[in-house]
PDB file of N, CA and C in Angstrom:
ATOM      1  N   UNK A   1     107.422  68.398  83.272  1.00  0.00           N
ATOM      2  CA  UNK A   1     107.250  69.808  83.559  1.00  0.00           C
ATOM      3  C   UNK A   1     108.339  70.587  82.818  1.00  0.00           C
ATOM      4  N   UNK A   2     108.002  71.607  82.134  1.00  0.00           N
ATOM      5  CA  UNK A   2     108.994  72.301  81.455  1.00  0.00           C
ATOM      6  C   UNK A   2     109.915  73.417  82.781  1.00  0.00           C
ATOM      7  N   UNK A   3     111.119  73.392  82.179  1.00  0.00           N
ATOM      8  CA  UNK A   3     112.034  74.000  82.846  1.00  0.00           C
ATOM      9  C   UNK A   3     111.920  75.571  82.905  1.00  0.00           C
ATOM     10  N   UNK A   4     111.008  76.523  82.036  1.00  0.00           N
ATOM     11  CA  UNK A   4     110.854  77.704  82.428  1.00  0.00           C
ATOM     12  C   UNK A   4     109.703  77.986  83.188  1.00  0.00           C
ATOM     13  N   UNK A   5     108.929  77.089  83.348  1.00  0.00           N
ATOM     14  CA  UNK A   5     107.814  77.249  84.241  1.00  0.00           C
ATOM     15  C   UNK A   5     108.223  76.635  85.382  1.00  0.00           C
ATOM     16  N   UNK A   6     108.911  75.866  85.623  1.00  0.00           N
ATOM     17  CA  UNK A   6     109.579  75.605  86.802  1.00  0.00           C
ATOM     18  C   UNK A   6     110.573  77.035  87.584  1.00  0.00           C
ATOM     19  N   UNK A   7     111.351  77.366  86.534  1.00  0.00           N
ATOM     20  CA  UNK A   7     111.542  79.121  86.988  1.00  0.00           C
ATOM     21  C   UNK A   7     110.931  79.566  87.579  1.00  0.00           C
ATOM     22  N   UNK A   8     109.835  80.045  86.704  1.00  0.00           N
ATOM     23  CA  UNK A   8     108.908  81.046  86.668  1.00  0.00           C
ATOM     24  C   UNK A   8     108.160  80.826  87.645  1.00  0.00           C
ATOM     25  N   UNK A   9     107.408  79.300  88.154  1.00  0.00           N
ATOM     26  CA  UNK A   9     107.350  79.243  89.696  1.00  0.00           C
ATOM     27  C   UNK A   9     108.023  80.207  90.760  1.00  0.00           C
ATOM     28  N   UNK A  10     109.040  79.150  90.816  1.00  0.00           N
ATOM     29  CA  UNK A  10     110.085  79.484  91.887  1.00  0.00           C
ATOM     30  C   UNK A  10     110.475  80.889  92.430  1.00  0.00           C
ATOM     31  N   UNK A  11     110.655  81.551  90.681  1.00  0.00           N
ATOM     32  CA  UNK A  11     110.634  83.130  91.126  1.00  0.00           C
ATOM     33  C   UNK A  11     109.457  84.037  91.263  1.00  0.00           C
ATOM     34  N   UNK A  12     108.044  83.133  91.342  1.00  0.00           N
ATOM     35  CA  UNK A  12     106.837  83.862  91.603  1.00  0.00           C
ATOM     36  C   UNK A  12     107.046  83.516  92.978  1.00  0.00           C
ATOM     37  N   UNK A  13     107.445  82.484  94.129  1.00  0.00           N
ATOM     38  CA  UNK A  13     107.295  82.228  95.185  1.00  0.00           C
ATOM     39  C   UNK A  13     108.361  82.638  95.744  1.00  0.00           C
ATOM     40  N   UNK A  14     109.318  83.388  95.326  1.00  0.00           N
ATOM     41  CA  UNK A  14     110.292  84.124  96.118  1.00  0.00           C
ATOM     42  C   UNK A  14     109.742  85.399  95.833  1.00  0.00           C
ATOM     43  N   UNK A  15     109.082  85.827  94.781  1.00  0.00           N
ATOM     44  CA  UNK A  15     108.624  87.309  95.120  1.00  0.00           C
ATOM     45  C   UNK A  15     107.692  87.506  95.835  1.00  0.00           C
ATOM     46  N   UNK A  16     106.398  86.568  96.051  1.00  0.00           N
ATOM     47  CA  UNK A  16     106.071  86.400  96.909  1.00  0.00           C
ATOM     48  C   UNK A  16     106.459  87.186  98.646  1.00  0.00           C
ATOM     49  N   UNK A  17     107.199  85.848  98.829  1.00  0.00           N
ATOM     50  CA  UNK A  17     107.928  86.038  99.991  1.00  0.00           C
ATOM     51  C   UNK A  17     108.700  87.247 100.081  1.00  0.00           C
ATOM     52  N   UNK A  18     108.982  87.816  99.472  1.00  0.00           N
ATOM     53  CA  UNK A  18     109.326  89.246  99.499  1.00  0.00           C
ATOM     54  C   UNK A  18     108.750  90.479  99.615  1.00  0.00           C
ATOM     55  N   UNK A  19     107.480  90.363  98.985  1.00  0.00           N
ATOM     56  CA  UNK A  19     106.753  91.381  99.058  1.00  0.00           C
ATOM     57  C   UNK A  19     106.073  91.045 100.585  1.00  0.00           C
ATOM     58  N   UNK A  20     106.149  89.768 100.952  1.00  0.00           N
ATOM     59  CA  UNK A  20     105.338  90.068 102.335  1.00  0.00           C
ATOM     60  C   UNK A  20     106.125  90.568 103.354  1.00  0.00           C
ATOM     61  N   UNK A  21     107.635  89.416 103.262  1.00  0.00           N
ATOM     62  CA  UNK A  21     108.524  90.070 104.118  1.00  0.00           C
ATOM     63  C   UNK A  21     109.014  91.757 104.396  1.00  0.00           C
ATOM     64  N   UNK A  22     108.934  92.156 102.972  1.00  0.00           N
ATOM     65  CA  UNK A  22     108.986  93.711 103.053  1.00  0.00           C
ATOM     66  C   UNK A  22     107.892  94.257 103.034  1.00  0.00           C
ATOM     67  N   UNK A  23     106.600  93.926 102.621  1.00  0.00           N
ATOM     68  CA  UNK A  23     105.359  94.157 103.154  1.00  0.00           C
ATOM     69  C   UNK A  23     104.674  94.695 104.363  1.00  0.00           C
ATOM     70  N   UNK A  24     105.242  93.640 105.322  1.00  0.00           N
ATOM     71  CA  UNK A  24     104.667  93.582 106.562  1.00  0.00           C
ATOM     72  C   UNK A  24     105.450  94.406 107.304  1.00  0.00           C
ATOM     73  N   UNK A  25     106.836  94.447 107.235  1.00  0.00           N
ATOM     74  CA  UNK A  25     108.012  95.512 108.248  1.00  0.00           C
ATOM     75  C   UNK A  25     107.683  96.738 108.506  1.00  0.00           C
ATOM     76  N   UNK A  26     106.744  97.513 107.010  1.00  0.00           N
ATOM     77  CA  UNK A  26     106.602  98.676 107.187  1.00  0.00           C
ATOM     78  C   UNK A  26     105.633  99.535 107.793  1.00  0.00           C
ATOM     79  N   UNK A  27     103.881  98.299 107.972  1.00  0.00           N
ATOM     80  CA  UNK A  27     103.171  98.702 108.689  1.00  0.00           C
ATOM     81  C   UNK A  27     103.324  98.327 110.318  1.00  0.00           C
ATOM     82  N   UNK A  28     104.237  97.257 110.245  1.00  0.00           N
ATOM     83  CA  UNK A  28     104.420  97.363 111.764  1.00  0.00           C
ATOM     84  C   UNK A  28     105.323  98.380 112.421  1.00  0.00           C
ATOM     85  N   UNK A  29     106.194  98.638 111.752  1.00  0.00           N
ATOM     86  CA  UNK A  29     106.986 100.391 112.678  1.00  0.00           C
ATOM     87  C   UNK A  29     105.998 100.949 112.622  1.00  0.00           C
ATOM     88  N   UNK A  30     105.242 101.435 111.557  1.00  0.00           N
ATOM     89  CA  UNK A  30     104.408 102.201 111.696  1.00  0.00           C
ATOM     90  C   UNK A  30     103.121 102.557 112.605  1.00  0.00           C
ATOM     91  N   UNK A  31     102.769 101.338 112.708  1.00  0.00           N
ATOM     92  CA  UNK A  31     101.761 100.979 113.491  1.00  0.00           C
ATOM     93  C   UNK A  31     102.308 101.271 115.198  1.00  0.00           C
ATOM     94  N   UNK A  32     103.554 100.437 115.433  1.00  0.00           N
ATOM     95  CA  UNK A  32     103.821 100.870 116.618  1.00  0.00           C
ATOM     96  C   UNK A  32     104.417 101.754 117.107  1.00  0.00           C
ATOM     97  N   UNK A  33     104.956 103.147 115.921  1.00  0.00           N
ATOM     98  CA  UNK A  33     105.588 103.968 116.238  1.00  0.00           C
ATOM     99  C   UNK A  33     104.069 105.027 116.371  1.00  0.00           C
ATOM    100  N   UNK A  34     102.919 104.756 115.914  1.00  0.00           N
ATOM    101  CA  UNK A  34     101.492 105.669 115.873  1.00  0.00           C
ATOM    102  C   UNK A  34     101.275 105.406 117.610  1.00  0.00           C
ATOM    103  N   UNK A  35     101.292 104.098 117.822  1.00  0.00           N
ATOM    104  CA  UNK A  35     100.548 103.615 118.908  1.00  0.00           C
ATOM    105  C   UNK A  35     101.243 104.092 120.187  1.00  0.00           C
ATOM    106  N   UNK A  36     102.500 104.434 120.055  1.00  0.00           N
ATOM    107  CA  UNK A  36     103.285 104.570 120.874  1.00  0.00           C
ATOM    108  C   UNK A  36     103.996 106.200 121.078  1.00  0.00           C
ATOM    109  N   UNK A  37     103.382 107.416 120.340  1.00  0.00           N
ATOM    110  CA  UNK A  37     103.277 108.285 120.091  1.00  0.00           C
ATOM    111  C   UNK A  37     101.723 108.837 120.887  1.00  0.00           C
ATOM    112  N   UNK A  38     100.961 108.072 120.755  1.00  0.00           N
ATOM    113  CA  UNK A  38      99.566 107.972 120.971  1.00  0.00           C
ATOM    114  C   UNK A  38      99.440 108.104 122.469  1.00  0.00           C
ATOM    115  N   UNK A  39     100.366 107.314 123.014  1.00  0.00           N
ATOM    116  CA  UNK A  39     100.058 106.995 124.297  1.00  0.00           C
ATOM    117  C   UNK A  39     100.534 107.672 125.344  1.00  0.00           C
ATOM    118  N   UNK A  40     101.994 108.364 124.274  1.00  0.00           N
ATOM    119  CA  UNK A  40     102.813 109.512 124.805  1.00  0.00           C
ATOM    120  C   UNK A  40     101.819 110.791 125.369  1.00  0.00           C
ATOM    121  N   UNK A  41     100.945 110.746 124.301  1.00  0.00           N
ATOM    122  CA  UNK A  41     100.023 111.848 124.206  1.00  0.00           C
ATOM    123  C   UNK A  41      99.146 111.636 125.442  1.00  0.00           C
ATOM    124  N   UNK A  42      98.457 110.452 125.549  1.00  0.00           N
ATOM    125  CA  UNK A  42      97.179 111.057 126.425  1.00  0.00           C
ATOM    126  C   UNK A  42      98.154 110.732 127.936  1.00  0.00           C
ATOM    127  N   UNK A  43      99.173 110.128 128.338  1.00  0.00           N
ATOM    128  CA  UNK A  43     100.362 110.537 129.377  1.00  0.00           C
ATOM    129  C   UNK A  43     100.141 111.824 130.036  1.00  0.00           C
ATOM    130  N   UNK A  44     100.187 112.441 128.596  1.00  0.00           N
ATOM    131  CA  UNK A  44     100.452 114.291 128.796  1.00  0.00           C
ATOM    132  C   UNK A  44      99.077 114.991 129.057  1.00  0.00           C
ATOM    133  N   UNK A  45      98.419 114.402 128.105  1.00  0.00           N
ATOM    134  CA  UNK A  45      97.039 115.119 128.572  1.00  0.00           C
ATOM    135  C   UNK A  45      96.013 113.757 128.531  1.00  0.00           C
ATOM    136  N   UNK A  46      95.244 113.278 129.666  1.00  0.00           N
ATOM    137  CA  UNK A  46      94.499 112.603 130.222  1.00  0.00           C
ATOM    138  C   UNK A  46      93.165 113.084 129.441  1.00  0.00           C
ATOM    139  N   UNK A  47      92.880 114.180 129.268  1.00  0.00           N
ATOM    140  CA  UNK A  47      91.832 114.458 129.114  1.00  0.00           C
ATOM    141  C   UNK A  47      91.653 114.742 127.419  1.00  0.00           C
ATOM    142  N   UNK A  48      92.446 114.272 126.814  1.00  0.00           N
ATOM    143  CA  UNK A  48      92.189 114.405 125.236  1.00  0.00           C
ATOM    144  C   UNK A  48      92.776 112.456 124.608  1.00  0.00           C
ATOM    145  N   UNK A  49      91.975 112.280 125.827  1.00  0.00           N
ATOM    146  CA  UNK A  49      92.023 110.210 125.321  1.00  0.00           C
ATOM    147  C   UNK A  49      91.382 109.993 124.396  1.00  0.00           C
ATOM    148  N   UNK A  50      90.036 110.232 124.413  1.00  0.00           N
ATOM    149  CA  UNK A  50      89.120 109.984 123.099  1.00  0.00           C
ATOM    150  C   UNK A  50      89.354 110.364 121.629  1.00  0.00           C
ATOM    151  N   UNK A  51      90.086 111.713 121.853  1.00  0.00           N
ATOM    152  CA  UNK A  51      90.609 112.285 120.344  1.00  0.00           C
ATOM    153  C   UNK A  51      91.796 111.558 119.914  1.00  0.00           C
ATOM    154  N   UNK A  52      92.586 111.040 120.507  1.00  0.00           N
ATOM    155  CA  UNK A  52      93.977 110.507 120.338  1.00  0.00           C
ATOM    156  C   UNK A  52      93.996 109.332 119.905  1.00  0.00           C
ATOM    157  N   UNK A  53      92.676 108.418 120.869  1.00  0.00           N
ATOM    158  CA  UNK A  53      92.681 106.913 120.537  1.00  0.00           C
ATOM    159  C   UNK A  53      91.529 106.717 119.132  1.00  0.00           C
ATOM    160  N   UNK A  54      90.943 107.672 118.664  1.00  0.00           N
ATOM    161  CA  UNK A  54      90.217 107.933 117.567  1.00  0.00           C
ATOM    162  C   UNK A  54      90.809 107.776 116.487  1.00  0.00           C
ATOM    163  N   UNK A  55      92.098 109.251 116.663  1.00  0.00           N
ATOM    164  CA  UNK A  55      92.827 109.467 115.789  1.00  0.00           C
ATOM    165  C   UNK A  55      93.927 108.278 115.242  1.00  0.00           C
ATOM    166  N   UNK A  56      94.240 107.686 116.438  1.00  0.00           N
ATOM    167  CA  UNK A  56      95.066 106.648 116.103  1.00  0.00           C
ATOM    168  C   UNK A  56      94.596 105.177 115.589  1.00  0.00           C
ATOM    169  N   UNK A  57      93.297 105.094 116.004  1.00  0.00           N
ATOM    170  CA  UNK A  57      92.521 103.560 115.808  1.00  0.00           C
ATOM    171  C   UNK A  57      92.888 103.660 113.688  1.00  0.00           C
ATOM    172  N   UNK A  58      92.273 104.924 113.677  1.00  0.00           N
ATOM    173  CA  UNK A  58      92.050 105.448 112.163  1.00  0.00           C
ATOM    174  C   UNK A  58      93.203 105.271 111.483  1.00  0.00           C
ATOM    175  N   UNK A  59      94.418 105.823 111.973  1.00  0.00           N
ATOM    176  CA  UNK A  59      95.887 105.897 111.352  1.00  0.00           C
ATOM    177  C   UNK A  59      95.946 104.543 111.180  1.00  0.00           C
ATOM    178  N   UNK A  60      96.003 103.238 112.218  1.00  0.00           N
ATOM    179  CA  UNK A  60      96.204 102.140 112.176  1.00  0.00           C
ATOM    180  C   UNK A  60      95.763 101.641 111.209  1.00  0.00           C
ATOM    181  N   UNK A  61      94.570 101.532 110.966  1.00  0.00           N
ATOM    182  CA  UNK A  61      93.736 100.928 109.918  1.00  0.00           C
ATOM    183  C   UNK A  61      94.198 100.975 108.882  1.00  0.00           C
ATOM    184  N   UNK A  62      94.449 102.670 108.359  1.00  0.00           N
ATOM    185  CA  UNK A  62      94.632 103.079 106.898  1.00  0.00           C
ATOM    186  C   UNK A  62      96.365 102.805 106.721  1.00  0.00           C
ATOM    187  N   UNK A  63      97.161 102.261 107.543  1.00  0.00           N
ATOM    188  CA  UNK A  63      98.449 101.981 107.918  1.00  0.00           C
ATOM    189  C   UNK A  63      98.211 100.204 107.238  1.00  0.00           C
ATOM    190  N   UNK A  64      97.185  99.788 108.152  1.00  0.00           N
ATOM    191  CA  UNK A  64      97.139  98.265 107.976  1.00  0.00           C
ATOM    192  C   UNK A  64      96.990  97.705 106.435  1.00  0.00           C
ATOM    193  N   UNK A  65      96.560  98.539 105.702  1.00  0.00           N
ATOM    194  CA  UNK A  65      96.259  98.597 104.285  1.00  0.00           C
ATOM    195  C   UNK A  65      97.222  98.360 103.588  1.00  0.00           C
ATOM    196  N   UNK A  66      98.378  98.650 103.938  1.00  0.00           N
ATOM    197  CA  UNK A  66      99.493  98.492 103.034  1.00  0.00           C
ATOM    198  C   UNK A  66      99.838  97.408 102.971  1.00  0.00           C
ATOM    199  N   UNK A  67      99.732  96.404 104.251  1.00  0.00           N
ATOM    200  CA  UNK A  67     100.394  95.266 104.493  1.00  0.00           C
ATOM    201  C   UNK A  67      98.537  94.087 104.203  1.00  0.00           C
ATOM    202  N   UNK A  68      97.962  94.906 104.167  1.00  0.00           N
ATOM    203  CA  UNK A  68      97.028  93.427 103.167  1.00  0.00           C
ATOM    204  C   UNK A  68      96.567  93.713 101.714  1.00  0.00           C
ATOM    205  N   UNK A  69      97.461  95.084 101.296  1.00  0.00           N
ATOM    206  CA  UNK A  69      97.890  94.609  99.516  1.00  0.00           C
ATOM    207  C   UNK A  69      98.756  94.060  99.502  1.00  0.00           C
ATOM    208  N   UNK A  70      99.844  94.028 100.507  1.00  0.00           N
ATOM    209  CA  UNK A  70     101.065  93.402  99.974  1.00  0.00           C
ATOM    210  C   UNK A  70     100.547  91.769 100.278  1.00  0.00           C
ATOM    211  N   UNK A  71      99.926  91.474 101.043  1.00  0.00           N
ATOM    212  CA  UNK A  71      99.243  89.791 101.396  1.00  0.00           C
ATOM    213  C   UNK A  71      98.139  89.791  99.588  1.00  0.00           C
ATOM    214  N   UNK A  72      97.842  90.558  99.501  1.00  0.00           N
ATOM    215  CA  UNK A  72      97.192  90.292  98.177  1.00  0.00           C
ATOM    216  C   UNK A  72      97.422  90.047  97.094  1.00  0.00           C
ATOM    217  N   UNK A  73      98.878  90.969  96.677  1.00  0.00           N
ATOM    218  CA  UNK A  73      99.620  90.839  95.534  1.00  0.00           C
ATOM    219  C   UNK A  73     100.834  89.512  95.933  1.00  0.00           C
ATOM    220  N   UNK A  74     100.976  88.737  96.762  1.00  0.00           N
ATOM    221  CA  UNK A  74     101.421  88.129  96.623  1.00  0.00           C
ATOM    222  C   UNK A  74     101.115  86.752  96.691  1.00  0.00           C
ATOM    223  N   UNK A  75      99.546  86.610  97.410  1.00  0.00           N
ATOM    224  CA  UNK A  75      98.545  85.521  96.607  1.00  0.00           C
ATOM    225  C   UNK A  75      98.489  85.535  95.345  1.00  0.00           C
ATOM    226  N   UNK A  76      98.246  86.362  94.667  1.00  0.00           N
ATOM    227  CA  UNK A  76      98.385  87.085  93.436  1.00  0.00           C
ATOM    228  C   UNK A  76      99.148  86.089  92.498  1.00  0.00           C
ATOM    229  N   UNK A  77     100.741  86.663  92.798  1.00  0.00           N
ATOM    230  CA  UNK A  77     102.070  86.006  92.857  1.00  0.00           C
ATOM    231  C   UNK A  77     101.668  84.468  92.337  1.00  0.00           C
ATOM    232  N   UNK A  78     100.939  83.458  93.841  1.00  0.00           N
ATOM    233  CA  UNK A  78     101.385  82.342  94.103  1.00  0.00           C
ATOM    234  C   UNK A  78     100.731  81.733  93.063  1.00  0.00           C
ATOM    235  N   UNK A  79      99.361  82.105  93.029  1.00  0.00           N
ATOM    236  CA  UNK A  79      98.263  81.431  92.393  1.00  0.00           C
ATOM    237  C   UNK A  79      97.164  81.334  91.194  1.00  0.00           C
ATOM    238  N   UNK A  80      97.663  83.411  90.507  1.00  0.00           N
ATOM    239  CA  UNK A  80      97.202  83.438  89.527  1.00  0.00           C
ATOM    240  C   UNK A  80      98.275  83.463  88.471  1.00  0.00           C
ATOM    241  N   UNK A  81      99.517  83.401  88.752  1.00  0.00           N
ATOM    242  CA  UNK A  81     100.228  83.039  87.731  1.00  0.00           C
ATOM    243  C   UNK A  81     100.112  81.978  87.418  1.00  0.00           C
ATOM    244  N   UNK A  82      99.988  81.305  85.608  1.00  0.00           N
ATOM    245  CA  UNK A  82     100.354  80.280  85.643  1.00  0.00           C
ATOM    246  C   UNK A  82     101.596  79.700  85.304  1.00  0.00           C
TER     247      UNK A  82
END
């Protein structure tokens, strides 16, 4: 096995691991700082549950997106480099 592709591995599978590790951190505050904002809300008003848990199902989702490009680009990373 040549020694720069042995690199070039190694530092595809630490970027990898990086992009997920920093990947993933950012939709989860996010996610639970929405969800938890959310809940503040219908607390306060009972009667605007449906708009809130709408609004938030939606935020989540388009939140969750970030963290399965970052799972993508770092399959990416593992397996289409050669």
């Amino acid at each position: 096995m040549d020694m720069g592709y042995a690199i070039m591995k190694a530092a595809c599978a630490i970027a990898a691991g990086l992009c997920m590790g920093i990947g993933a951190i950012g939709p989860a505050l996010g996610e639970g700082h929405a969800v938890g904002k959310a809940l503040e809300g219908i607390a306060r008003q009972p009667e605007a549950t449906g708009d809130l848990r709408t609004t938030m199902v939606l935020g989540c989702a388009i939140t969750e997106t970030t963290g399965i490009y970052s799972l993508l680009i770092s399959f990416l990373l593992l397996f289409a480099v050669n």
